[in-house]
Protein backbone atom coordinates (compact mmCIF):
# COMPACT_ATOMS: atom_id res chain seq x y z
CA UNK A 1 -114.74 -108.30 31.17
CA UNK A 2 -112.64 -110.88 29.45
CA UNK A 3 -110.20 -108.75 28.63
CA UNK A 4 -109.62 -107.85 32.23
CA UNK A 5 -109.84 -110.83 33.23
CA UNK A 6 -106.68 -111.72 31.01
CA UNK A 7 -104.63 -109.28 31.80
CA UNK A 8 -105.13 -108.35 35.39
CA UNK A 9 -101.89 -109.46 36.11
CA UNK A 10 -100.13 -107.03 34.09
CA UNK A 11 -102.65 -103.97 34.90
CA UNK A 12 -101.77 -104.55 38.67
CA UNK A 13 -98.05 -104.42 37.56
CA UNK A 14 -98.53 -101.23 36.37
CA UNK A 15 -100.17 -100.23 39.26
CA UNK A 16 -96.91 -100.83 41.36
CA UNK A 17 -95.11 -99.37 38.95
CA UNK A 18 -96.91 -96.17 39.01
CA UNK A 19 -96.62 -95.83 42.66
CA UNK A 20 -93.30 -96.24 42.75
CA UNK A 21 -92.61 -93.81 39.85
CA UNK A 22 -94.20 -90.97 41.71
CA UNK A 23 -94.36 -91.58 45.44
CA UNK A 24 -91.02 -94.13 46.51
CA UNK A 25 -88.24 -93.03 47.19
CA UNK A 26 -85.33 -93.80 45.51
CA UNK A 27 -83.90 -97.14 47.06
CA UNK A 28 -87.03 -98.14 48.75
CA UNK A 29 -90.32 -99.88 47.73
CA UNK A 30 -93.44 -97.56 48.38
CA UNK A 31 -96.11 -101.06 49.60
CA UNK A 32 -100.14 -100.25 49.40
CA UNK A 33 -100.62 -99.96 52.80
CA UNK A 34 -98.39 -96.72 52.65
CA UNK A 35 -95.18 -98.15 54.00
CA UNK A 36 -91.68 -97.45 52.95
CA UNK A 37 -89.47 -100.68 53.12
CA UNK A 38 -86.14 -100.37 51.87
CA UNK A 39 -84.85 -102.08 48.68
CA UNK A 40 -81.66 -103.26 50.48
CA UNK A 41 -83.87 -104.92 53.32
CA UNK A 42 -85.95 -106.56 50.75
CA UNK A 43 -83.36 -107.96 48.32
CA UNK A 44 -81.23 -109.43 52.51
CA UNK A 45 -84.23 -111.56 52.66
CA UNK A 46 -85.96 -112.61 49.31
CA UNK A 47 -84.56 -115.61 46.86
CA UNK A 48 -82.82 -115.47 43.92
CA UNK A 49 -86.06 -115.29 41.51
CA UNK A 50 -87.71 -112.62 43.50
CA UNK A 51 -84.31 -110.48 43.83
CA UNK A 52 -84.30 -110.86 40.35
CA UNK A 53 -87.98 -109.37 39.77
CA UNK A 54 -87.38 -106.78 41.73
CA UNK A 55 -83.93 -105.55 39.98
CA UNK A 56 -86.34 -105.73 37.14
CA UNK A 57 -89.14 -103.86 38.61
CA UNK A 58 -86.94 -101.40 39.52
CA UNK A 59 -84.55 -100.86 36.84
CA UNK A 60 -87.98 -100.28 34.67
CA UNK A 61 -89.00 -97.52 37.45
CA UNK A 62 -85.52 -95.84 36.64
CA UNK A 63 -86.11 -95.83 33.32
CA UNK A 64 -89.68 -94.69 33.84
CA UNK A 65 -88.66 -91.37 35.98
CA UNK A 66 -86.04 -90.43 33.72
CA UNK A 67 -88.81 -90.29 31.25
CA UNK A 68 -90.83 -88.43 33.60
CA UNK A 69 -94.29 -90.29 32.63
CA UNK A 70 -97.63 -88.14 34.21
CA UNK A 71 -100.95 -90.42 35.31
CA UNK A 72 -101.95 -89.68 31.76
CA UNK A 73 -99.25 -91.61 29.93
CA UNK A 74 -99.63 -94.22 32.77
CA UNK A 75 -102.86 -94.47 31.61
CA UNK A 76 -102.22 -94.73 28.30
CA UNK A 77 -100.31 -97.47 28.72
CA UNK A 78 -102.61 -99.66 30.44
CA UNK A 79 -105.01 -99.10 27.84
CA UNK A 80 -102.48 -100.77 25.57
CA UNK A 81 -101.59 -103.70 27.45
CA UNK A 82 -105.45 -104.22 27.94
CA UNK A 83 -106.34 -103.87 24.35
CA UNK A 84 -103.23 -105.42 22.57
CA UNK A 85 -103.28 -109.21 24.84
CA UNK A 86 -106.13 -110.07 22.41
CA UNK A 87 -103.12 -110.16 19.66
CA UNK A 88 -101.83 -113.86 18.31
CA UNK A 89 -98.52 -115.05 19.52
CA UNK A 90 -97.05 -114.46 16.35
CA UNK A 91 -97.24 -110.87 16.69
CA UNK A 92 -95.81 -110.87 20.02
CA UNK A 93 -92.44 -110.72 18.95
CA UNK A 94 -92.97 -107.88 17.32
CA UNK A 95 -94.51 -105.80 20.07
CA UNK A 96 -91.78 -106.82 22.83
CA UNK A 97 -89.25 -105.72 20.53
CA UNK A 98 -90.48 -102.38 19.98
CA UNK A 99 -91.14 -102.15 23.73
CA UNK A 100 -87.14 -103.39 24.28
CA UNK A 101 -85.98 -100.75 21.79
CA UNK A 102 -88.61 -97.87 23.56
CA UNK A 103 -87.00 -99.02 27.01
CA UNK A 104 -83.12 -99.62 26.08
């Protein structure tokens, strides 16, 4: 339970991610309730900071289809952002510049 409880954050990222990998659209955000809402609408109304996270959020989904990840690998990689928070900080370095390199 603890380590769910520090990285729910991150799981629930994933979980956005996912859906948007295989059921958006391209240009559009795919929300939980089933609705569509265009990226263009989104990005008209939001901030800077969230216009930001979601050039982010979907730059990474880009990158994400053009690997063509299945449920499986999304899978996988939940079970390695659940099991590798319980790391020190001074290994976290290392792991976000593998994942930079994996995503670049």
């Amino acid at each position: 339970m603890k380590l769910l409880q520090n990285c729910w954050s991150e799981l629930l990222i994933l979980d956005h991610v996912f859906r948007q990998v295989v059921h958006a659209k391209e240009g559009s955000i795919l929300l939980v309730t089933g609705q569509q809402v265009d990226f263009g609408v989104i990005a008209s109304q939001a901030g800077a900071t969230l216009n930001n996270l979601l050039s982010h959020a979907q730059e990474l989904v880009g990158k994400l289809r053009s690997l063509q990840l299945d449920q499986r690998e999304f899978v996988c990689l939940k079970f390695l952002v659940l099991f590798s928070l319980g790391e020190s900080h001074i290994f976290g370095w290392k792991k976000q510049k593998v994942f930079s390199k994996f995503y670049a």
